[in-house]
Protein backbone atom coordinates (compact mmCIF):
# COMPACT_ATOMS: atom_id res chain seq x y z
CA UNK A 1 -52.29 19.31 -24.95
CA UNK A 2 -52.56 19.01 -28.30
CA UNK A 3 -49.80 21.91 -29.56
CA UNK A 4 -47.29 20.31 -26.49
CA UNK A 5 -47.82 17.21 -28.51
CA UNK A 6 -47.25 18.18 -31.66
CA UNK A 7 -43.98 20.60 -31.11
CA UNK A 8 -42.87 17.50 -29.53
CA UNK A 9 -43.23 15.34 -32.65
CA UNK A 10 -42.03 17.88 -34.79
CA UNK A 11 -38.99 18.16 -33.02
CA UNK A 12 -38.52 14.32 -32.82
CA UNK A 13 -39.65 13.68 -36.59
CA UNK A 14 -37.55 16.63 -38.32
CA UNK A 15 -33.95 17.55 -38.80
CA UNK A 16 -33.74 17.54 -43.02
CA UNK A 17 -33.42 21.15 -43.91
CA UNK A 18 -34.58 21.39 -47.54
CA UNK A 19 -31.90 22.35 -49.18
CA UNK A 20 -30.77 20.30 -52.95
CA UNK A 21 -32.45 21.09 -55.86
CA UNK A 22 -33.38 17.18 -56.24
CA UNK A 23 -35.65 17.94 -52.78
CA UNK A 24 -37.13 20.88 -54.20
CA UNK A 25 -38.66 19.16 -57.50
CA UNK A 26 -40.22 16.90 -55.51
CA UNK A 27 -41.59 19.31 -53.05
CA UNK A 28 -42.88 21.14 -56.32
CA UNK A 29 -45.33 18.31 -56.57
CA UNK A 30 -47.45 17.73 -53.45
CA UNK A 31 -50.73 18.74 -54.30
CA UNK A 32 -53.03 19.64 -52.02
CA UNK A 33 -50.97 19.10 -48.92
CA UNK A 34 -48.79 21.86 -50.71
CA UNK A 35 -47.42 24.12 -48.08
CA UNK A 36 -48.60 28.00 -48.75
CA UNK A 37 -45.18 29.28 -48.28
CA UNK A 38 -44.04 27.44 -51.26
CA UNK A 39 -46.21 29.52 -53.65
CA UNK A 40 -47.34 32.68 -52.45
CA UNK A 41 -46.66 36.12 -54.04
CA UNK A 42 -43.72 37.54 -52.01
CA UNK A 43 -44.52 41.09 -54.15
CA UNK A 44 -46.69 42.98 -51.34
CA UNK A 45 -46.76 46.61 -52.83
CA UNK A 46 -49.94 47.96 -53.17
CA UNK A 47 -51.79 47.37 -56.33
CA UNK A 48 -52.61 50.51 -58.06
CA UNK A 49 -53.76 51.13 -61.99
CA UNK A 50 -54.25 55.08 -63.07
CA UNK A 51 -57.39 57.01 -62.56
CA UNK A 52 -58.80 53.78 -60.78
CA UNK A 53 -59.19 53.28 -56.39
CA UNK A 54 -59.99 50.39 -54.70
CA UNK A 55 -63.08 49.97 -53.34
CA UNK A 56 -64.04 46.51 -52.00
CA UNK A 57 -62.76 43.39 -51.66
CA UNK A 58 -64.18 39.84 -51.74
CA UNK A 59 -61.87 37.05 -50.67
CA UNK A 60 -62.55 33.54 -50.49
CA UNK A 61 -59.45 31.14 -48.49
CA UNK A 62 -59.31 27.81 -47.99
CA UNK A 63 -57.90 26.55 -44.33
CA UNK A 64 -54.72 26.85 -43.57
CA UNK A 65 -52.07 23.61 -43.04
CA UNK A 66 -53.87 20.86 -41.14
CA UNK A 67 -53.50 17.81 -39.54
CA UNK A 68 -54.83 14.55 -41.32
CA UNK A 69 -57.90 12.83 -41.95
CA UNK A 70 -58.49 10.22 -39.24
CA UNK A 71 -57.95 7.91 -41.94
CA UNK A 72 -54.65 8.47 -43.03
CA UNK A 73 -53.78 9.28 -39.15
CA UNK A 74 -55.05 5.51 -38.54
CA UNK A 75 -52.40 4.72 -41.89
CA UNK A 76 -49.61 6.59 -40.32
CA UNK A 77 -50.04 5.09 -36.86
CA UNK A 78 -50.10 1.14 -38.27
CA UNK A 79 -49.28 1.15 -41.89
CA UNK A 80 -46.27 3.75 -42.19
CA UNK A 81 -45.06 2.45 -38.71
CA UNK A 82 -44.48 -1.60 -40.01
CA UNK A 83 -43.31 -0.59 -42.95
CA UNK A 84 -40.23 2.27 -41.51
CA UNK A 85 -39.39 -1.10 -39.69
CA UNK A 86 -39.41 -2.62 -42.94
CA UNK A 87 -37.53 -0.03 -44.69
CA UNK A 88 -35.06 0.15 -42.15
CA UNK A 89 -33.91 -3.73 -41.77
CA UNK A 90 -33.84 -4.26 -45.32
CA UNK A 91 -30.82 -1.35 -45.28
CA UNK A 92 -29.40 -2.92 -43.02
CA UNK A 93 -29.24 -5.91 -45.06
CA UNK A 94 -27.64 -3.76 -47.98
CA UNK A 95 -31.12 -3.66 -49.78
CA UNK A 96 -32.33 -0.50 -51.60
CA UNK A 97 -31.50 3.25 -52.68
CA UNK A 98 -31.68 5.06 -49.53
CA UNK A 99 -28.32 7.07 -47.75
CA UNK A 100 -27.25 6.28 -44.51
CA UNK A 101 -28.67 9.91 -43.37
CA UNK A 102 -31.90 9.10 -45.37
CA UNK A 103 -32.93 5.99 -43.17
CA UNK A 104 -30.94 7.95 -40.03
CA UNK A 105 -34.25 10.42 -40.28
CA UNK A 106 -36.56 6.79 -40.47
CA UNK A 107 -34.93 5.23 -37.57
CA UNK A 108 -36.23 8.84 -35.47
CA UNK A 109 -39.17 9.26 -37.21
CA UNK A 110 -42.14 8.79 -35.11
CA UNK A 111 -45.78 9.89 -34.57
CA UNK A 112 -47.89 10.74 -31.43
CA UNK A 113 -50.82 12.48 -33.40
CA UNK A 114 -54.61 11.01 -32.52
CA UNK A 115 -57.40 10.35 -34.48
CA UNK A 116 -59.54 12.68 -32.49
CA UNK A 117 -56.81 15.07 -33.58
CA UNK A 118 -58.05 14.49 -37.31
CA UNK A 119 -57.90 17.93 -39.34
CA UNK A 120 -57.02 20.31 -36.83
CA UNK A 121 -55.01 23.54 -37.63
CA UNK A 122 -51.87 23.41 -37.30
CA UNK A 123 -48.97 26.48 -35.65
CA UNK A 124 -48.58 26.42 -40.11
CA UNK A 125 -51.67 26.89 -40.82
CA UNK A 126 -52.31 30.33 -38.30
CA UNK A 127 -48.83 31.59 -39.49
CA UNK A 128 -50.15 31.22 -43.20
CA UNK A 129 -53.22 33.46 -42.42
CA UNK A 130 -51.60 35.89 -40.35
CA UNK A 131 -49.43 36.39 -43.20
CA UNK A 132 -51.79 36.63 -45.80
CA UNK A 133 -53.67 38.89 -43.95
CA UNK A 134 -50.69 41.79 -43.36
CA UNK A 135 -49.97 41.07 -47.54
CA UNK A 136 -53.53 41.62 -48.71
CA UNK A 137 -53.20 44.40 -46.23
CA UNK A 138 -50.51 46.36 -47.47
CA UNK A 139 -51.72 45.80 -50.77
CA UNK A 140 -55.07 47.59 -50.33
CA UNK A 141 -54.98 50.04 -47.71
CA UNK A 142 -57.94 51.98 -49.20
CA UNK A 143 -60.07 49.29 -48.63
CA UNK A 144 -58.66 47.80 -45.52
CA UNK A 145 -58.29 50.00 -42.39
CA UNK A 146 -56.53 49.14 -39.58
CA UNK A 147 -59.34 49.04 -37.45
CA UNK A 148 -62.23 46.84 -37.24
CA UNK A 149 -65.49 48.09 -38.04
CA UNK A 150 -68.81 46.01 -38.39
CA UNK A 151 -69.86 48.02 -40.92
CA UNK A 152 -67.25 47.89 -43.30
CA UNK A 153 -65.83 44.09 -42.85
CA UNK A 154 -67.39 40.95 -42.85
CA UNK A 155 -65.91 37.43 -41.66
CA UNK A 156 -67.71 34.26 -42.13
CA UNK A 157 -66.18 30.59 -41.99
CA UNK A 158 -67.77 27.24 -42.08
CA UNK A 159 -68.56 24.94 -39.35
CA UNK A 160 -65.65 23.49 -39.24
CA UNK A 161 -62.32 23.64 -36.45
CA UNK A 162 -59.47 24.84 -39.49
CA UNK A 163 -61.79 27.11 -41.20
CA UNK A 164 -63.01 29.22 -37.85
CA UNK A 165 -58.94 29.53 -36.80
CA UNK A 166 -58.17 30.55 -39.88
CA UNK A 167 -60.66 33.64 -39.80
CA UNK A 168 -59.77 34.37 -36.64
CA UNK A 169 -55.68 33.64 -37.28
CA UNK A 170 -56.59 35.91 -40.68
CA UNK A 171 -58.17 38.82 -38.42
CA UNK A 172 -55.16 39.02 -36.23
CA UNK A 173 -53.07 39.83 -39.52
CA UNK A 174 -55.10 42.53 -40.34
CA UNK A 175 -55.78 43.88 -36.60
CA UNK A 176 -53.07 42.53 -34.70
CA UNK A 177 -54.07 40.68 -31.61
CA UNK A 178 -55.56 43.14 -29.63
CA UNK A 179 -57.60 44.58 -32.70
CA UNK A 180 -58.90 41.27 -33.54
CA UNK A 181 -61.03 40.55 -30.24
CA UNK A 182 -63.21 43.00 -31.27
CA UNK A 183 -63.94 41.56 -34.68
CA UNK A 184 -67.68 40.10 -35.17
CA UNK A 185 -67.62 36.69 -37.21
CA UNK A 186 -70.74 35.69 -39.34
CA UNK A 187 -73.57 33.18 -37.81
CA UNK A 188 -72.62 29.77 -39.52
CA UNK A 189 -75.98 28.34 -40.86
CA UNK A 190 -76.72 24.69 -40.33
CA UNK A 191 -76.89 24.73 -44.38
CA UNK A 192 -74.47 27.00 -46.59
CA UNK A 193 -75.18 26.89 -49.77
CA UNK A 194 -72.64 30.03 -49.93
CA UNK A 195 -69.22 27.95 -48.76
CA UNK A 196 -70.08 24.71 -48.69
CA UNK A 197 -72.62 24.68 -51.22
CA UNK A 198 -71.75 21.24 -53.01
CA UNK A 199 -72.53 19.59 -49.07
CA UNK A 200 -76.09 19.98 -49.50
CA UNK A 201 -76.69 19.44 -53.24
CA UNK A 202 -78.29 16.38 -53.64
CA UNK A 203 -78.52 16.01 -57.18
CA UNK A 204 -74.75 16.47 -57.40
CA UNK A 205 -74.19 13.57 -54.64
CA UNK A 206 -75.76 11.56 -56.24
CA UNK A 207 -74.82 12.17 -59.96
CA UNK A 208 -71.12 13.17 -59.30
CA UNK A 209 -69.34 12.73 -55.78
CA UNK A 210 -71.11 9.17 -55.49
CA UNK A 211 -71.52 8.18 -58.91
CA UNK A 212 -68.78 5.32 -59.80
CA UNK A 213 -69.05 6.36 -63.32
CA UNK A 214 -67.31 9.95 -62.74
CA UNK A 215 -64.13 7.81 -60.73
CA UNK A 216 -64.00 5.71 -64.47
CA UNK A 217 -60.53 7.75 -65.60
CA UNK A 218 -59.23 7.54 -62.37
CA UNK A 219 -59.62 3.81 -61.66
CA UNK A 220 -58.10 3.17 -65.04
CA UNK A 221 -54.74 5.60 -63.82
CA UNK A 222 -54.56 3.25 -60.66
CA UNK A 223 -54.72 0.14 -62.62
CA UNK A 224 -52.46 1.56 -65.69
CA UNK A 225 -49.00 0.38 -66.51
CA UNK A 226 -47.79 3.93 -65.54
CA UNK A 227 -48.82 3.37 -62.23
CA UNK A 228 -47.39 -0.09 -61.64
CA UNK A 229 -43.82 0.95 -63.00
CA UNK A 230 -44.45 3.73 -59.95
CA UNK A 231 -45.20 1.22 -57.83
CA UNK A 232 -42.16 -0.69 -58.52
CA UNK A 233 -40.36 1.96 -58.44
CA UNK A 234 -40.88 3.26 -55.13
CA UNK A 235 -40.92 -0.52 -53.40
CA UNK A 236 -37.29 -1.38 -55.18
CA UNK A 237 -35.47 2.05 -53.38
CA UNK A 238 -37.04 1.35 -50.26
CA UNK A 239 -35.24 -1.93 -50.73
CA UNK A 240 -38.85 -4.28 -50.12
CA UNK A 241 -38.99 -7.63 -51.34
CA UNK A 242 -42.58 -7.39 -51.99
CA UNK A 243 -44.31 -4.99 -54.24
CA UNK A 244 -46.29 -2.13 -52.39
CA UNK A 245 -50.23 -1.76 -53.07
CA UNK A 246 -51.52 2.31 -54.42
CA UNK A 247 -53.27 3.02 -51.05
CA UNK A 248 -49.68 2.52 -49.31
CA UNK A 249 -47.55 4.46 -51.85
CA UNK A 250 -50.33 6.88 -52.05
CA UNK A 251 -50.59 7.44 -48.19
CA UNK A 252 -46.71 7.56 -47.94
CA UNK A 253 -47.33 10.42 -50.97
CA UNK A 254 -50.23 11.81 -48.85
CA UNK A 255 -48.35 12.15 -45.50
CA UNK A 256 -44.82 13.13 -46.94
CA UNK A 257 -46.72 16.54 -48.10
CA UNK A 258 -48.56 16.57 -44.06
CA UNK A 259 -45.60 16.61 -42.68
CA UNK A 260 -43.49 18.72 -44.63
CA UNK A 261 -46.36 21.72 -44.45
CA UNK A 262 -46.19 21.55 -40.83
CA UNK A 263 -42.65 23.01 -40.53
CA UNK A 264 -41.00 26.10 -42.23
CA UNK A 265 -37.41 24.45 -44.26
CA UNK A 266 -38.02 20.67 -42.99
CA UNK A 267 -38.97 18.16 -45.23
CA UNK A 268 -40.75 14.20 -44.13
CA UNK A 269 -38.42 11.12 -44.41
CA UNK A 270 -41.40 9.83 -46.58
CA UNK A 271 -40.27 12.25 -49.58
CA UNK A 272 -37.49 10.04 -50.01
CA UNK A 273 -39.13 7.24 -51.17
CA UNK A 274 -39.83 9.17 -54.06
CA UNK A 275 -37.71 10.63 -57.20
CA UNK A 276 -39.10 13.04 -59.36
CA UNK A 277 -40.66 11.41 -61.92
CA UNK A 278 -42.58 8.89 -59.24
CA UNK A 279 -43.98 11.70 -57.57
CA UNK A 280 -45.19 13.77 -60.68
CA UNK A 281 -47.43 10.48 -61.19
CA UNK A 282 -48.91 10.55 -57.93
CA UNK A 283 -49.63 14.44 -58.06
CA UNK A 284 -51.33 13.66 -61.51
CA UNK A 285 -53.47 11.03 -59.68
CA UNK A 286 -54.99 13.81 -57.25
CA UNK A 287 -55.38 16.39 -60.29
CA UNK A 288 -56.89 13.62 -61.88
CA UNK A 289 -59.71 13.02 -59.00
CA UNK A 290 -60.03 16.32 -58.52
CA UNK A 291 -60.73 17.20 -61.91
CA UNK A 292 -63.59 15.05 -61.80
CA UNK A 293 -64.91 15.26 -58.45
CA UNK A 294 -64.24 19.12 -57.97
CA UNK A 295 -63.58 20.70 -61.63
CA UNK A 296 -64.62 20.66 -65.10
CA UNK A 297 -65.54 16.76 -65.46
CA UNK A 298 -69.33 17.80 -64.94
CA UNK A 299 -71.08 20.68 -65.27
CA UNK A 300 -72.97 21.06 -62.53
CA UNK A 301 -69.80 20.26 -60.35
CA UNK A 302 -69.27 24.25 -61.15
CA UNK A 303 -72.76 25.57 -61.85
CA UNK A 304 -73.32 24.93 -58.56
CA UNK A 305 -71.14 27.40 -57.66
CA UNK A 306 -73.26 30.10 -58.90
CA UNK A 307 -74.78 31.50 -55.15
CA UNK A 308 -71.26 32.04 -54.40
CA UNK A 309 -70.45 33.75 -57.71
CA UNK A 310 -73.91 35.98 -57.20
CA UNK A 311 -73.29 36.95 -53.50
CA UNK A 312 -70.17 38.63 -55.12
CA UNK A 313 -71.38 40.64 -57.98
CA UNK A 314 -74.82 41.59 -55.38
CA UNK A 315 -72.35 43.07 -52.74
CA UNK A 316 -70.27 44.69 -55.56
CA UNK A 317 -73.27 46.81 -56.63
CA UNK A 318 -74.32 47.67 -53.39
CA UNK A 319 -73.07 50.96 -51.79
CA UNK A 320 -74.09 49.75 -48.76
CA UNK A 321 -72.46 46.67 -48.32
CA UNK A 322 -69.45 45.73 -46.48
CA UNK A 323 -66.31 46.93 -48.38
CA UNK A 324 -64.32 43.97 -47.38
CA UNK A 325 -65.60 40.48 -47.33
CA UNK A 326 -63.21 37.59 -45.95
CA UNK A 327 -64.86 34.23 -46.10
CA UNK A 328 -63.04 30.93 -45.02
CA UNK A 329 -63.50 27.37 -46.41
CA UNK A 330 -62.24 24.49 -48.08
CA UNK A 331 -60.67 22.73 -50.91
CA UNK A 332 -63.79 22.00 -52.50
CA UNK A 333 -65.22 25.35 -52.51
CA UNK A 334 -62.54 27.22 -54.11
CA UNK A 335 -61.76 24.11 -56.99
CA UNK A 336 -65.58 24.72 -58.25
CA UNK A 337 -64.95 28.50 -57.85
CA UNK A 338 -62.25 28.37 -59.90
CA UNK A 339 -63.77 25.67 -62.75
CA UNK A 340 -66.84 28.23 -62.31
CA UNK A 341 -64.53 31.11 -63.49
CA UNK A 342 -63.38 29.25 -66.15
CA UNK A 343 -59.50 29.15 -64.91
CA UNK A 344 -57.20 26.69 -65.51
CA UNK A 345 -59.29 24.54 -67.51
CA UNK A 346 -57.23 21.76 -69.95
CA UNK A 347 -57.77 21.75 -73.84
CA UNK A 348 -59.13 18.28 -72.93
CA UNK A 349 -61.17 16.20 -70.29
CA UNK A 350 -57.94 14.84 -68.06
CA UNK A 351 -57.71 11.02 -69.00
CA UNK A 352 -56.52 7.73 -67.14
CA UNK A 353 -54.69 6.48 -69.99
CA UNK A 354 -51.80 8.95 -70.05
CA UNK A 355 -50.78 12.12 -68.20
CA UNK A 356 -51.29 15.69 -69.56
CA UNK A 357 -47.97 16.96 -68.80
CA UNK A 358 -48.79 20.21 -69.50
CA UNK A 359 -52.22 20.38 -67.63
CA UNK A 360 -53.22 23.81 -66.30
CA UNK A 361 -55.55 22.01 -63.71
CA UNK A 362 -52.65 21.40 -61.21
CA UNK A 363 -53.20 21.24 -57.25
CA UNK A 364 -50.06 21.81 -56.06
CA UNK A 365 -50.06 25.24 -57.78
CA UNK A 366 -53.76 26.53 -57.54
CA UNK A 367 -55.28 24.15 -54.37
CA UNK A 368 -52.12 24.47 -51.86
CA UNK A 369 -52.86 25.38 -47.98
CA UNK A 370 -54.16 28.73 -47.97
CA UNK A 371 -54.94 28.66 -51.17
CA UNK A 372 -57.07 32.23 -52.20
CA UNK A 373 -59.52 33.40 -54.67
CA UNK A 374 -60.42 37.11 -54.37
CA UNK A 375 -62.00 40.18 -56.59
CA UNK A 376 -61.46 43.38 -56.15
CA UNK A 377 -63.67 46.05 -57.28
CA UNK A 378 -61.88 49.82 -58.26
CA UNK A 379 -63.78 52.68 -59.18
CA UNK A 380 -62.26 54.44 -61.94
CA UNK A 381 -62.79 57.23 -64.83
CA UNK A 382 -63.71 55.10 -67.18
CA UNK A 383 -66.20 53.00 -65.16
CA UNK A 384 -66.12 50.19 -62.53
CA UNK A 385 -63.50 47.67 -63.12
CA UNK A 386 -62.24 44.54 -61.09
CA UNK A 387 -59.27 42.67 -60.55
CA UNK A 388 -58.89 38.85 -60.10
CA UNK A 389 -56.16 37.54 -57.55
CA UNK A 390 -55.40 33.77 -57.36
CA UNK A 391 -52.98 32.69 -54.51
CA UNK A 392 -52.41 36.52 -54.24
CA UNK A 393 -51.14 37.07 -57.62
CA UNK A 394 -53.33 39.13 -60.80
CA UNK A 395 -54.95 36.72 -63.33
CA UNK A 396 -56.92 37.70 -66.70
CA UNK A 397 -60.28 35.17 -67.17
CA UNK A 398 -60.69 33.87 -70.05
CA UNK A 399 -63.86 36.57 -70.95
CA UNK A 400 -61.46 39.70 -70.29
CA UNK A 401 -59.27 41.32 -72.30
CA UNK A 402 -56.86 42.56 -69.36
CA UNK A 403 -56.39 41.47 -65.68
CA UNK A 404 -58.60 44.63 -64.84
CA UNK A 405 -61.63 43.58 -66.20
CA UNK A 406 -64.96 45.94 -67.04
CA UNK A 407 -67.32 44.90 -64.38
CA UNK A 408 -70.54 45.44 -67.07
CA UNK A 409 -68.21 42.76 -69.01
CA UNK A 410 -68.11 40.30 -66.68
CA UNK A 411 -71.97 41.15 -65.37
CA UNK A 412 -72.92 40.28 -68.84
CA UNK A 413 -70.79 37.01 -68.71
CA UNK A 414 -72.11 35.36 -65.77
CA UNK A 415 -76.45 36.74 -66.23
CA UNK A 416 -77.21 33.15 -65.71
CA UNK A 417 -75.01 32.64 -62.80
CA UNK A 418 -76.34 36.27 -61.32
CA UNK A 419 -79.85 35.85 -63.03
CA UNK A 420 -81.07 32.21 -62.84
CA UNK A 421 -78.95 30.90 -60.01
CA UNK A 422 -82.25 28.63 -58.59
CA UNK A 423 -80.00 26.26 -56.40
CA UNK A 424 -83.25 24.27 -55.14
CA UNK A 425 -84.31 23.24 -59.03
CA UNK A 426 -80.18 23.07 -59.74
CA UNK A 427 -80.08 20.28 -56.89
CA UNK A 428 -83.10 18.99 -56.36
CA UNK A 429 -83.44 14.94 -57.43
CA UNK A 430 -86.57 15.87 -58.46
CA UNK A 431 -85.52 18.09 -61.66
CA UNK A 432 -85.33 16.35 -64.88
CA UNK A 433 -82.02 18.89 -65.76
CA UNK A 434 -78.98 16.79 -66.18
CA UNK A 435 -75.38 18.84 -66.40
């Protein structure tokens, strides 16, 4: 039911083919709705370094493309529907920037999607895994056989609809469909402090996620004269006579990067109500929250990652552990595994008052769809070594002198994540600890 409706509204909404360079610098800036086929590495040779072999491989992914929130499905059924009427007799009336074609793709623009339907994978999202899957693949096909074999894999996801069809969409990359039945898939605790570790920590609830004070910077970006000329902006070349609030340019933002991840080359009419510079603000907005929700604002938004960060280094040093682990999550796993790495952290805390242009923290290039974190341990000559890929590609962390990294180095780096990773007394209320 749900994929008839879907390929139906796909078919109905889209007929733009992405294809100016004006479309692609704003689809360069859509954050975490950012399709994965807009940034992944299209280099799948394998990886090889001299007098080093590949040994294991742990690999965390967030969830492929999916469907809304049942919030912003609620916005696009009511909100986004009143105002394409809008839009569309105010051209008519010679009001606003728009091209005939533009407000053409309005005028068919429609939506069948149900809240109940609310953050469902998407055909996107399984294509993005499969694909993922046959790169890592052919990248390491010392560590990853063709066949499945309990003892030397091991799938896990959370307890969640996208993350469990994107392990098993993932497995049928590696195995092809036949091969995948047989995989076995991790029992999903009622509490993982391993993927969804930041779900159950109280003491960062309450001092972080639902703390006004850590939303301070971001407030002050809504509210900022910045934001207002946006605002402007966008109403004037939709050709409104009335100024638009944040939460509707922000879910026209929100929903132009939906739609446009659900369909390879096809972009959503609600990109055009933006031009390059108007969209750049928005995307700074969701760095922004991130940042301080999911990043480097607080410490213990990261230290918290530190089970995840152990479970890696313990299955490294054990022989007898799986060679390749493949664990499936979310946004707000891999943004605190990241932080906890120490990658793409800004010289600066990220500030309401004016945009860091040059910010490394940026969503639509390290928190896309799909987006990946692995490490890959090779035995070599010389001594263990391991390689960090983000979104597929090699990076050096900070405490490493080369993308292949000494594992004793980065063993010695992280003792207190490996060492004196308590989560209990890290999120318990009733420590006196504040990060």
């Amino acid at each position: 039911m749900y994929w008839s409706i879907l390929s139906i509204y796909l078919l109905v909404l889209f007929c733009q083919t992405i294809t100016t360079r004006e479309t692609s610098d704003i689809l360069d800036h859509l954050s975490t709705r950012t399709p994965y086929r807009f940034i992944y590495n299209r280099d799948d040779a394998k990886i090889k370094y001299p007098n080093c072999k590949a040994a294991k491989i742990w690999m965390v992914t967030r969830h492929g493309t999916r469907l809304p929130s049942p919030k912003d499905i609620r916005g696009l059924r009511t909100t986004l529907k009143d105002l394409r009427d809008d839009i569309v007799t105010r051209h008519r009336l010679g009001k606003g920037d728009l091209t005939e074609e533009q407000i053409q793709r309005f005028e068919d623009w429609s939506s069948d999607i149900l809240p109940s339907d609310a953050k469902i994978l998407t055909a996107e999202g399984k294509d993005e895994m499969m694909l993922l899957a046959e790169r890592i693949r052919k990248r390491f096909p010392n560590i990853i056989k063709n066949k499945f074999d309990n003892k030397t894999f091991h799938f896990r996801y959370t307890a969640t609809q996208r993350a469990e069809e994107s392990a098993k969409s993932f497995a049928v990359g590696l195995f092809k469909e036949h091969g995948a039945k047989a995989v076995k898939y991790a029992p999903i605790p009622k509490h993982d402090p391993v993927l969804r570790f930041y779900k159950y920590c109280d003491k960062w609830l309450k001092q972080v996620k639902n703390d006004t004070n850590t939303y301070k910077e971001v407030k002050n970006y809504i509210t900022s004269e910045e934001m207002n000329t946006t605002l402007d902006s966008v109403s004037k070349r939709l050709g409104l006579d009335y100024m638009l609030s944040f939460d509707a340019v922000n879910l026209m933002y929100s929903i132009c990067g939906f739609e446009t991840s659900w369909h390879k080359d096809l972009i959503s009419p609600w990109c055009f109500a933006f031009d390059q510079a108007d969209i750049q603000k928005l995307e700074y907005y969701h760095d922004l929250k991130h940042y301080w929700v999911d990043g480097y604002g607080r410490e213990l938004t990261y230290r918290q990652a530190c089970l995840s960060i152990k479970t890696m280094f313990k299955i490294f040093s054990d022989t007898k552990s799986p060679n390749a682990t493949f664990l499936f999550a979310h946004s707000g796993t891999l943004l605190k595994l990241l932080s906890h790495m120490q990658l793409y952290k800004p010289r600066e805390h990220l500030r309401g008052d004016r945009m860091d242009l040059g910010r490394p923290w940026r969503m639509s290039k390290i928190d896309s769809f799909g987006a990946n974190l692995a490490f890959v341990l090779f035995r070599c000559k010389d001594g263990d070594k391991v390689l960090t890929l983000h979104q597929e590609r090699p990076v050096q962390l900070p405490m490493c002198d080369s993308e292949l990294c000494p594992l004793q180095t980065l063993l010695e780096h992280f003792h207190e994540s490996i060492h004196h990773c308590d989560y209990n007394d890290l999120c318990s209320l009733h420590t006196k600890t504040e990060l």
